[in-house]
Protein backbone atom coordinates (compact mmCIF):
# COMPACT_ATOMS: atom_id res chain seq x y z
CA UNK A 1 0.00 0.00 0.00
CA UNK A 2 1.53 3.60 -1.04
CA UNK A 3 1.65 5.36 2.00
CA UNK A 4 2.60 8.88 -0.10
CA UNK A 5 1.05 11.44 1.16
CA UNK A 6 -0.74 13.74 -2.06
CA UNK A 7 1.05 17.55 -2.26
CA UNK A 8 -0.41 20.00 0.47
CA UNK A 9 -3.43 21.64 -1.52
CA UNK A 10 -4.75 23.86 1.81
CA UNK A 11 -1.93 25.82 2.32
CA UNK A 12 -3.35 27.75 5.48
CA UNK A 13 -3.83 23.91 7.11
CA UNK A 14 -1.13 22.68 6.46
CA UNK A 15 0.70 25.70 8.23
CA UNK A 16 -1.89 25.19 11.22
CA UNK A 17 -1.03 21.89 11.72
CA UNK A 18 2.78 22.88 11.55
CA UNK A 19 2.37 25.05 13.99
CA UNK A 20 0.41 22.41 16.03
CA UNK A 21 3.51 19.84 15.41
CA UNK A 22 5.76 22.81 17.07
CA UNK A 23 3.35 23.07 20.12
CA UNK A 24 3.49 19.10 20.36
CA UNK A 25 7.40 19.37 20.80
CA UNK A 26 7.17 22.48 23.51
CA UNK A 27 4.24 21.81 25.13
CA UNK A 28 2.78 18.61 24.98
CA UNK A 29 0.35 16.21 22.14
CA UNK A 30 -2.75 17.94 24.26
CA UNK A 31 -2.03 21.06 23.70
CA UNK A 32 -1.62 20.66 19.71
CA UNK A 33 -5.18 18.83 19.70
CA UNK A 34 -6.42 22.27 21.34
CA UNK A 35 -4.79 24.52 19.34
CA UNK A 36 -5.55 22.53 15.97
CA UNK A 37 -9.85 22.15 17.00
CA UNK A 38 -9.76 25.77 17.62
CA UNK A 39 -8.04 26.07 14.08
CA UNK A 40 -10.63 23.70 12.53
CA UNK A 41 -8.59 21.27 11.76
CA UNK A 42 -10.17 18.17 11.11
CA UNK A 43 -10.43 15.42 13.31
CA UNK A 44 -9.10 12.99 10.86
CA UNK A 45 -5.94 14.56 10.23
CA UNK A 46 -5.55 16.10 14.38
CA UNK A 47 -5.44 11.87 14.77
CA UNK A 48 -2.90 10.98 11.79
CA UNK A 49 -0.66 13.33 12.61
CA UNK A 50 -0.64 13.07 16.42
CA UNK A 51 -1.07 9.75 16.70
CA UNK A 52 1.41 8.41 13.49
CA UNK A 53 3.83 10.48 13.41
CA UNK A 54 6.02 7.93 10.78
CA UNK A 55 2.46 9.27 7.94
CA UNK A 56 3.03 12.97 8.61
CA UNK A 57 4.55 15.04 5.64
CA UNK A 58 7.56 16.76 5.07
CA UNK A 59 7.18 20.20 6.87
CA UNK A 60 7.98 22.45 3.61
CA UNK A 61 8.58 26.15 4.62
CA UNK A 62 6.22 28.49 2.17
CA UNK A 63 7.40 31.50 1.50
């Protein structure tokens, strides 16, 4: 099964949820799930990427 993930489409999400990934490292997984629902994040991905860290993308820096 290709476990690729497809190229970063919402650009605004995917900088949430980079953010998020920097909260998880200071201040804990909880605190990313907060800050991520309050972003609207979807539940879906809030799980993948806090919960399977090996499936989350590249973080790409857009300038």
């Amino acid at each position: 099964m290709d476990q690729h993930q497809p190229d970063r489409q919402n650009h605004v999400m995917a900088n949430d949820v980079d953010t998020a990934l920097n909260i998880e490292k200071t201040s804990g997984a909880a605190n990313a799930w907060v800050y991520m629902t309050h972003k609207a994040v979807p539940r879906g991905v809030i799980k993948r990427v806090l919960a399977f860290p090996k499936l989350r993308r590249n973080i790409i820096k857009i300038k």
